[in-house]
Protein backbone atom coordinates (compact mmCIF):
# COMPACT_ATOMS: atom_id res chain seq x y z
CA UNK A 1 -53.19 -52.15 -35.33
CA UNK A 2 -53.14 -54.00 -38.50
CA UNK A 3 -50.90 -51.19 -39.92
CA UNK A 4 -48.74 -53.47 -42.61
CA UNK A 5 -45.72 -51.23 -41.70
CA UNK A 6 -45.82 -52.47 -37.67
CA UNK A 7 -46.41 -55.33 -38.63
CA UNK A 8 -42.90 -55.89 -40.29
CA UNK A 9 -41.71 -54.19 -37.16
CA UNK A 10 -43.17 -57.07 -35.07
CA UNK A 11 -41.38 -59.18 -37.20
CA UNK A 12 -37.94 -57.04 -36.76
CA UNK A 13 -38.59 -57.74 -33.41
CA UNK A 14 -38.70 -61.06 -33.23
CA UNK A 15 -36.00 -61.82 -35.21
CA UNK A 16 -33.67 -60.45 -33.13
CA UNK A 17 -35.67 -61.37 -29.93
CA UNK A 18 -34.73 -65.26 -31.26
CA UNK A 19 -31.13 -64.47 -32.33
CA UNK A 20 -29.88 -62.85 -29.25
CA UNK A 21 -31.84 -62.72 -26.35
CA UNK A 22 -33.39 -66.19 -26.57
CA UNK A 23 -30.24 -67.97 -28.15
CA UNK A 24 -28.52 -69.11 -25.34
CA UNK A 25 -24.18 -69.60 -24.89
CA UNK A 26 -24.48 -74.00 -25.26
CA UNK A 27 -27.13 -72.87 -27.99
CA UNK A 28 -24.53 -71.07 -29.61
CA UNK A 29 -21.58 -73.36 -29.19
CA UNK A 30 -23.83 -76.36 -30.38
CA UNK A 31 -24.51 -74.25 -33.87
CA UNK A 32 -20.98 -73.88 -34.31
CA UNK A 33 -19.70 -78.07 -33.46
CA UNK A 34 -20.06 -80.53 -35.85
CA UNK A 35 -22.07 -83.65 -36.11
CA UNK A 36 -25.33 -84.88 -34.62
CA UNK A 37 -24.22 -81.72 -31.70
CA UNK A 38 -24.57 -78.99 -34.18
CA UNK A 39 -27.84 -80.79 -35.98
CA UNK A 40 -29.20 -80.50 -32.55
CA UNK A 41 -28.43 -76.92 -31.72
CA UNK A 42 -29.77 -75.34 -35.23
CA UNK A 43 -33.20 -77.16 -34.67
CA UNK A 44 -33.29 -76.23 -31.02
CA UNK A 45 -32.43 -72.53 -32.08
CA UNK A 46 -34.75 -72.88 -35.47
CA UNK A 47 -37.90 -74.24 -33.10
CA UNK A 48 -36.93 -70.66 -30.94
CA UNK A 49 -37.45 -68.37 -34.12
CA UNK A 50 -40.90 -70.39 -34.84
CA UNK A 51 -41.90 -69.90 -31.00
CA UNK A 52 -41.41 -66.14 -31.40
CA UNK A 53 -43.50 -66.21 -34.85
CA UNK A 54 -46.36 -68.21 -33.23
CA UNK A 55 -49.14 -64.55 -33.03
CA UNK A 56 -48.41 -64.50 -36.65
CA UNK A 57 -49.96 -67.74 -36.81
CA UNK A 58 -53.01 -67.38 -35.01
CA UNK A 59 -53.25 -63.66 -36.72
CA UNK A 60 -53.37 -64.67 -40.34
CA UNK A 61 -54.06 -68.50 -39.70
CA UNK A 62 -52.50 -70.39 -43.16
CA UNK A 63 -50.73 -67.59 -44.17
CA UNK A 64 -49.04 -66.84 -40.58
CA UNK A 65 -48.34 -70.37 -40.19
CA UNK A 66 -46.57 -70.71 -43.77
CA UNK A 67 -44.78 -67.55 -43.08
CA UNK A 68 -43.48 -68.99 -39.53
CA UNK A 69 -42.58 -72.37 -41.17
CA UNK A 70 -40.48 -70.85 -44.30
CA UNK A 71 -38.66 -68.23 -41.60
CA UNK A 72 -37.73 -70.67 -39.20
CA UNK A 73 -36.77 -73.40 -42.14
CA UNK A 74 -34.61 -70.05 -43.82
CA UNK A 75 -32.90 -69.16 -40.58
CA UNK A 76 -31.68 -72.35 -40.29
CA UNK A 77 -29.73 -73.10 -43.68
CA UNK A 78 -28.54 -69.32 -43.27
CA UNK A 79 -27.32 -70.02 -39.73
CA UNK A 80 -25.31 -73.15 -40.92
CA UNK A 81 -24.07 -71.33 -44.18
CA UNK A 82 -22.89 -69.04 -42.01
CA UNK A 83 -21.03 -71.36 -39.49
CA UNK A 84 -19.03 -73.65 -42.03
CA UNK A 85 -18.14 -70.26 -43.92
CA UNK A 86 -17.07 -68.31 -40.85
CA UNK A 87 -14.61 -71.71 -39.72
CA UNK A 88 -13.79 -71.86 -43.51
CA UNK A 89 -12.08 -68.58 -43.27
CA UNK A 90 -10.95 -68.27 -39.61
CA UNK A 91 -8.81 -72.19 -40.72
CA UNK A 92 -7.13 -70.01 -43.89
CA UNK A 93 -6.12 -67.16 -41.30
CA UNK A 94 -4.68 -68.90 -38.89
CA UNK A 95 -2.85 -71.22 -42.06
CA UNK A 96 -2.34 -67.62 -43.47
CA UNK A 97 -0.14 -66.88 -40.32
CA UNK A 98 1.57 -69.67 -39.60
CA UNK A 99 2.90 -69.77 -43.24
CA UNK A 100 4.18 -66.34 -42.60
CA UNK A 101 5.89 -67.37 -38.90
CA UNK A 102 4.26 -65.17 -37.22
CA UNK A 103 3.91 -66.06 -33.47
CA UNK A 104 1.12 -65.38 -30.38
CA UNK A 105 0.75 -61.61 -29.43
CA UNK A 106 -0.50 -60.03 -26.25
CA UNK A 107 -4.13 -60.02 -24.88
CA UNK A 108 -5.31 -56.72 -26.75
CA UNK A 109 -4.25 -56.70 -30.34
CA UNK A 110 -5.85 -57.56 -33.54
CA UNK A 111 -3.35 -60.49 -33.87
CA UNK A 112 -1.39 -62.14 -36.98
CA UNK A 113 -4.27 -64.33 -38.00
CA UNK A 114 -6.94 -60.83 -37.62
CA UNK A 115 -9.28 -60.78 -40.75
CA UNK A 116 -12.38 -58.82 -40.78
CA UNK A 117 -14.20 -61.97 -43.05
CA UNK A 118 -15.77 -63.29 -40.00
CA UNK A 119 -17.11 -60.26 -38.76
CA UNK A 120 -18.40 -59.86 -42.36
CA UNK A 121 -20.40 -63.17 -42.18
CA UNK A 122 -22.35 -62.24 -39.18
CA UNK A 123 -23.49 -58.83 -40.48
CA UNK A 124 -24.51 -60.80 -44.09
CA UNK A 125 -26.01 -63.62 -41.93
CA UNK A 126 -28.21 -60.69 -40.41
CA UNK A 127 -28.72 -59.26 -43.18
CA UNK A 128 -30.33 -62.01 -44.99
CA UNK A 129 -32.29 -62.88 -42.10
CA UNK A 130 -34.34 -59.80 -42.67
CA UNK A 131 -34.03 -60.24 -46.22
CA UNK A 132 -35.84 -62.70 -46.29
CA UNK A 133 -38.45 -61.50 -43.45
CA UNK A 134 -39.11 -58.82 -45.75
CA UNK A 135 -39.20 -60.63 -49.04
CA UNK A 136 -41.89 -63.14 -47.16
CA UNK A 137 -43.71 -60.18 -45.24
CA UNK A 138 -44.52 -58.81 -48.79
CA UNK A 139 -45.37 -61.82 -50.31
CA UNK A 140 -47.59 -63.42 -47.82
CA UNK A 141 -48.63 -61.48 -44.97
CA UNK A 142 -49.09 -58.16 -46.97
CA UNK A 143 -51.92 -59.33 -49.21
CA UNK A 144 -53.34 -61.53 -46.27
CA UNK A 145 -56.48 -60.81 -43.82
CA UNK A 146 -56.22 -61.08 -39.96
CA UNK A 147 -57.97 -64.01 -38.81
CA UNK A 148 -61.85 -63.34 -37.64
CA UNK A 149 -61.49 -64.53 -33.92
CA UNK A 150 -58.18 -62.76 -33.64
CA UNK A 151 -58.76 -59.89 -34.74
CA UNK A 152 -62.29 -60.17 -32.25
CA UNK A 153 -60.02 -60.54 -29.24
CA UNK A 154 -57.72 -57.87 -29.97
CA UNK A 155 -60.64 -55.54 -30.19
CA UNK A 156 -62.12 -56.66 -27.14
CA UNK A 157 -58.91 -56.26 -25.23
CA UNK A 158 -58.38 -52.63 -26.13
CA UNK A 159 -61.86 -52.31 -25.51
CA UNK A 160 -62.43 -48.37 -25.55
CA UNK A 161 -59.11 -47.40 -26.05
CA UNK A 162 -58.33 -45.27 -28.48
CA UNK A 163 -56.45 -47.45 -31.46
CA UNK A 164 -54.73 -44.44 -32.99
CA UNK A 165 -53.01 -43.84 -29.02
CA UNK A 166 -52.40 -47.52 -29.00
CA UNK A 167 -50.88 -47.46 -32.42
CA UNK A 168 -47.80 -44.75 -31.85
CA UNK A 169 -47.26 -46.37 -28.25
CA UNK A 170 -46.80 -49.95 -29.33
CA UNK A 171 -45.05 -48.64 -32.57
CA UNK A 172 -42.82 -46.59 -29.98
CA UNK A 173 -42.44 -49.92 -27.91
CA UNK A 174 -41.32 -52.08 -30.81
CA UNK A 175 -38.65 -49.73 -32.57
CA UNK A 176 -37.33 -48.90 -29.15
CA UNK A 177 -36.99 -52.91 -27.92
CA UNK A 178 -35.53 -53.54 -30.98
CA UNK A 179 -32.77 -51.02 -31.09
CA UNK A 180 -31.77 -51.65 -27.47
CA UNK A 181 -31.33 -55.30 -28.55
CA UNK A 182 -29.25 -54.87 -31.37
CA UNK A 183 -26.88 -52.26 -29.23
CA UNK A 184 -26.68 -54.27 -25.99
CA UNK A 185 -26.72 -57.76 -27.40
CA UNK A 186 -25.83 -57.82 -31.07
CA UNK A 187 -23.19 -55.37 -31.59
CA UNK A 188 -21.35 -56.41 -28.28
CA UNK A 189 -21.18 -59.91 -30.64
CA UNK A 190 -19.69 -58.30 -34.07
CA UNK A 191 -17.30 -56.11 -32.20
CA UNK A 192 -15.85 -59.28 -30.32
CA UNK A 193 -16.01 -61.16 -33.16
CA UNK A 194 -14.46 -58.28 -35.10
CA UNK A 195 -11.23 -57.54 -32.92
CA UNK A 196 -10.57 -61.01 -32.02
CA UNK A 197 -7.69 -62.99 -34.11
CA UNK A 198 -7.34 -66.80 -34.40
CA UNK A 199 -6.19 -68.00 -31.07
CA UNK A 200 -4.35 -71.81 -30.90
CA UNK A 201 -2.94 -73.56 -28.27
CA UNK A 202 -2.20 -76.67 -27.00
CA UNK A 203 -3.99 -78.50 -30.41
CA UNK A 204 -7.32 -76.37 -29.79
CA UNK A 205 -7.80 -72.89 -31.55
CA UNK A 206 -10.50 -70.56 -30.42
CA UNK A 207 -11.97 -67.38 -32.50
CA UNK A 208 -13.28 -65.11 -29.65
CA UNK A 209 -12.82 -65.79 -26.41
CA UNK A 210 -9.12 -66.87 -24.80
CA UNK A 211 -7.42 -70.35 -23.97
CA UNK A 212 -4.20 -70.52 -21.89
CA UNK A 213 -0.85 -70.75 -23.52
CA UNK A 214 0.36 -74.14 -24.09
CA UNK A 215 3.81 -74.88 -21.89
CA UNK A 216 5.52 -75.54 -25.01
CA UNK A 217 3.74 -74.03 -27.98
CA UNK A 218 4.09 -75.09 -31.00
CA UNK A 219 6.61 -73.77 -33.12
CA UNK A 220 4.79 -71.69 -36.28
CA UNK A 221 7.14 -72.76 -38.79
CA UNK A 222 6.79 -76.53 -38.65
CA UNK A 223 2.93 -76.70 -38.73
CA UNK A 224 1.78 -77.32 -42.03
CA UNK A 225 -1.73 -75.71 -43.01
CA UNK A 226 -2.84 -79.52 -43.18
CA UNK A 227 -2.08 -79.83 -39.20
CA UNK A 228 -4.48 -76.57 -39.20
CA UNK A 229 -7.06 -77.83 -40.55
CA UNK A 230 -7.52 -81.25 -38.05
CA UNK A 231 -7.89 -78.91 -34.99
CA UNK A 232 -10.98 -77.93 -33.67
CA UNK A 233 -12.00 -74.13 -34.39
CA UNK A 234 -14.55 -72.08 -32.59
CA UNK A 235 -16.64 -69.28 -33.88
CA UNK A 236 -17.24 -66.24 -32.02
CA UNK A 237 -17.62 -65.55 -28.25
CA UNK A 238 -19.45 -68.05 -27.62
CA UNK A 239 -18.80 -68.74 -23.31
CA UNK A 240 -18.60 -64.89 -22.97
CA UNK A 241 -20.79 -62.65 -25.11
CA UNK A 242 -19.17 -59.58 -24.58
CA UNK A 243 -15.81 -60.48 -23.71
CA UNK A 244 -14.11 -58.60 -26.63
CA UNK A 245 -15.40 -55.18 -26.19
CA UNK A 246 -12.24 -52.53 -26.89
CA UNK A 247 -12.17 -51.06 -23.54
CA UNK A 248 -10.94 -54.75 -21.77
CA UNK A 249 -8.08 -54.74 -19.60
CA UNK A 250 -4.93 -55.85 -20.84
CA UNK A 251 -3.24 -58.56 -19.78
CA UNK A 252 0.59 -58.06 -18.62
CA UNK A 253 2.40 -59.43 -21.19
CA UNK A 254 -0.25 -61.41 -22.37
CA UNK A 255 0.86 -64.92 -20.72
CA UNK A 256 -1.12 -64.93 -17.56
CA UNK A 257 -2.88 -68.36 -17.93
CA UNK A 258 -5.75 -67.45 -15.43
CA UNK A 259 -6.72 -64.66 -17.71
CA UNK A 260 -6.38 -66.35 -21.03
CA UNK A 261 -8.30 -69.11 -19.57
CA UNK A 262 -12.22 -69.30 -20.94
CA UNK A 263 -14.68 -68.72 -17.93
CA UNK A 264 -16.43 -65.44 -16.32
CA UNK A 265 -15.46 -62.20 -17.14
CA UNK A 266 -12.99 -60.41 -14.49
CA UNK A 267 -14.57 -57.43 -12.96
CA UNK A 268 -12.74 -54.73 -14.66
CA UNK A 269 -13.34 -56.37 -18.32
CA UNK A 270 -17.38 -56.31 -17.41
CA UNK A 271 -17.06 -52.77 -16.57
CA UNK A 272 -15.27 -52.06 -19.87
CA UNK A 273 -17.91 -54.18 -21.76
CA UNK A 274 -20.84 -51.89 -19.49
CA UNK A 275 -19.02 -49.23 -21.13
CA UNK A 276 -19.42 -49.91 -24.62
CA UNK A 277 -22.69 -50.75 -23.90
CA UNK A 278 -23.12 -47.23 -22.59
CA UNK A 279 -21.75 -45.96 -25.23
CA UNK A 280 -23.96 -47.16 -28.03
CA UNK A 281 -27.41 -46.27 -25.99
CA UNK A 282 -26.13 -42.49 -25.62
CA UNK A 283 -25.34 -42.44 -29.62
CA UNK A 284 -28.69 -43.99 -29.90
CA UNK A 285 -30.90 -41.01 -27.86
CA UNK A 286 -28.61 -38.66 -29.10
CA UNK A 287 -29.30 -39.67 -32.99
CA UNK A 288 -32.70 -40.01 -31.91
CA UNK A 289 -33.31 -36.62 -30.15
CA UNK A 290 -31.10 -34.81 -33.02
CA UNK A 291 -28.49 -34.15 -30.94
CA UNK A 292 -25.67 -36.39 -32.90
CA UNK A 293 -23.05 -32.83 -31.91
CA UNK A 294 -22.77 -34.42 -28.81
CA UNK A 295 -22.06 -37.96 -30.29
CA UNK A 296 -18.22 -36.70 -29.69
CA UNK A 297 -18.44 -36.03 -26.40
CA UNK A 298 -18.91 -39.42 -25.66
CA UNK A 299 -15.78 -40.86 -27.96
CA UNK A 300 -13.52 -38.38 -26.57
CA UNK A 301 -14.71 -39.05 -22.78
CA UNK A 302 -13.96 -42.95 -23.65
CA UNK A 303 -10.46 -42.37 -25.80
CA UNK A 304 -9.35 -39.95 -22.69
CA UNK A 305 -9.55 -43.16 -20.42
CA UNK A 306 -7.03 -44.65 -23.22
CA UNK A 307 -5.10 -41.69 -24.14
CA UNK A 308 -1.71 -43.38 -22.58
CA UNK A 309 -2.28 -46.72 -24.03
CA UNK A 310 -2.22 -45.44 -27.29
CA UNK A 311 1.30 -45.23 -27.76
CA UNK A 312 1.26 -48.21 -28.67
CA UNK A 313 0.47 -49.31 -31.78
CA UNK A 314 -1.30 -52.53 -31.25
CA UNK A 315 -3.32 -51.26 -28.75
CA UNK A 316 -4.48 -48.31 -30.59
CA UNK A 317 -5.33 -50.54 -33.71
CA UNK A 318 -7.40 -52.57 -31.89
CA UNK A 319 -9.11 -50.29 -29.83
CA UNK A 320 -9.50 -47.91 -32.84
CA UNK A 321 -11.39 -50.65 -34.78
CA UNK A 322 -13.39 -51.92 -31.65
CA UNK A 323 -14.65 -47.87 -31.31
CA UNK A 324 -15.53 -47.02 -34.32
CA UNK A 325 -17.31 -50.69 -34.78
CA UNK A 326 -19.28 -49.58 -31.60
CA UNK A 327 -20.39 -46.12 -32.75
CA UNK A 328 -21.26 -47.17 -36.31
CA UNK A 329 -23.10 -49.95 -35.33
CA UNK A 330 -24.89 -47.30 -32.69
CA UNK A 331 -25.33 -44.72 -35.57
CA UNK A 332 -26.71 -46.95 -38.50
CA UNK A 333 -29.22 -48.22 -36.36
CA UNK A 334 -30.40 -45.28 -35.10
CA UNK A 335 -30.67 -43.51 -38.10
CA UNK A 336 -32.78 -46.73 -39.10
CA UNK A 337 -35.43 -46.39 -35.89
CA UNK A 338 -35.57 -42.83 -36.21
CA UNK A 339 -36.67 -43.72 -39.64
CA UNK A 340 -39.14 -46.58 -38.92
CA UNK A 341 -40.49 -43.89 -36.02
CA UNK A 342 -40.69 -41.15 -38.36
CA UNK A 343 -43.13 -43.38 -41.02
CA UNK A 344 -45.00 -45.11 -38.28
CA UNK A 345 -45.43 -42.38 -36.01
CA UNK A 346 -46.43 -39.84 -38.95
């Protein structure tokens, strides 16, 4: 069980455990405000990463405990890097647009303001996340010992177990957790905040999920990328996590106010979300099981449901992108666990 290699999956584990599952919508929304609102919400979500470190405290004592402080302390400068840089850039697109008078587009498209910068954020914001895990996994817990009295408990719990059994089940256990949390809860997040353009109305502009139309929008030519930058932009899907999902509903003509309005997810879009959802778990066993030949079985079975709506253009831009976000995401990371089983598993 001390097996340095599980170990760093633990780790894995628990990063995304703290990013996504634990990291609640107001958690979210606080992160990406401004003021003593956003202060609050990175140390509320930097005290969550620290809760889900606290075994490797009492495992390694000192060590554990310097690892958990420097992770949590990490995640949140990289979480607020993250923020001001994704608004930075989602302000110049929607600028970008309006310089170009370029007007509001119907509910599925990729949109005048589209630019895939944000979505590039959040995989680099993950990315250096587990960067730095690693970087401090090596560094610290690698040449550390496991504490006397834990690693006492540990052996009285398994008692007369056999450790080698243990150690391929809870390897098993960990890879598997953490690739059904990045396919349910992490890539539903980069494909919405992937597909999604700038959205503005009535003085507010939203990156992810919709707002209704203003009565009287604002006409694109006369607002000056100054005017842009006083309004108040939101990052990401924040109210609906997996809102943006390609296989959504579209909205007739795209001005239906109840629709466009933030708030739960109609029942049709939640089945389209279950769907993507769906989708990524089958590329996952299939990549896992080596049967990726049937991999396009599953895109053609979901692109068949679409096949008329592809005529037009936006709509097949948009849902192209969402797809093949979806099954790369679902590909990559199984590749990855299949991997991580292969070298912990033997």
């Amino acid at each position: 069980m001390t097996d340095p290699i599980l170990v760093l999956a633990w780790l894995v584990l628990a990063h995304f455990a703290g990013d996504f599952l634990l990291q609640t919508g107001g958690i979210a929304r606080a992160k990406a405000g401004s003021g003593s609102r956003a202060l609050a919400g990175v140390i509320v979500h930097g005290l969550i990463v620290a809760a889900c470190l606290v075994p490797v405290g009492l495992a390694y004592g000192g060590p554990g405990w310097l690892f958990l402080a420097l992770t949590a302390v990490s995640h949140v400068a990289i979480d607020r890097a993250k923020v001001l840089l994704t608004r930075r850039v989602a302000v110049a697109a929607l600028a970008d647009a309006h310089r170009r008078h370029e007007g509001p587009q119907p509910a599925d498209h990729l949109g005048r303001a589209w630019t895939p910068r944000p979505a590039a954020l959040f995989v680099a914001d993950q990315v250096f996340h587990l960067i730095v895990a690693v970087a401090l996994w090596a560094v610290i817990l690698v040449p550390a010992t496991l504490a006397a009295g834990w690693a006492t408990a540990v052996d009285g719990w398994l008692g007369g177990w056999d450790r080698a059994v243990v150690h391929d089940v809870v390897a098993a256990a960990v890879v598997l957790a953490a690739l059904a949390i990045v396919n349910i809860q992490a890539a539903a997040l980069f494909v919405a905040v992937l597909v999604r353009p700038v959205e503005q109305s009535a003085g507010e502009t939203r990156w992810g999920g919709r707002v209704a139309p203003a009565t009287t929008p604002p006409s694109p030519a006369v607002v000056a990328p100054a005017a842009v930058r006083r309004w108040s932009v939101r990052i990401g899907p924040l109210d609906a996590r997996v809102e943006a999902e390609p296989d959504a509903p579209r909205t007739v003509g795209g001005t239906d106010s109840a629709a466009l309005a933030p708030g739960p997810l109609p029942p049709s879009a939640r089945v389209g979300a279950t769907i993507g959802v769906l989708e990524r778990i089958l590329i996952v066993v299939f990549v896992l099981t080596g049967s990726e030949a049937a991999i396009g079985f599953v895109v053609a079975a979901k692109t068949l449901a679409r096949f008329r709506l592809l005529d037009d253009r936006d709509f097949a831009e948009y849902y192209l992108l969402g797809t093949l976000a979806s099954v790369a995401v679902a590909i990559i990371t199984a590749l990855v666990g299949r991997l991580a089983l292969n070298t912990l598993l033997g």
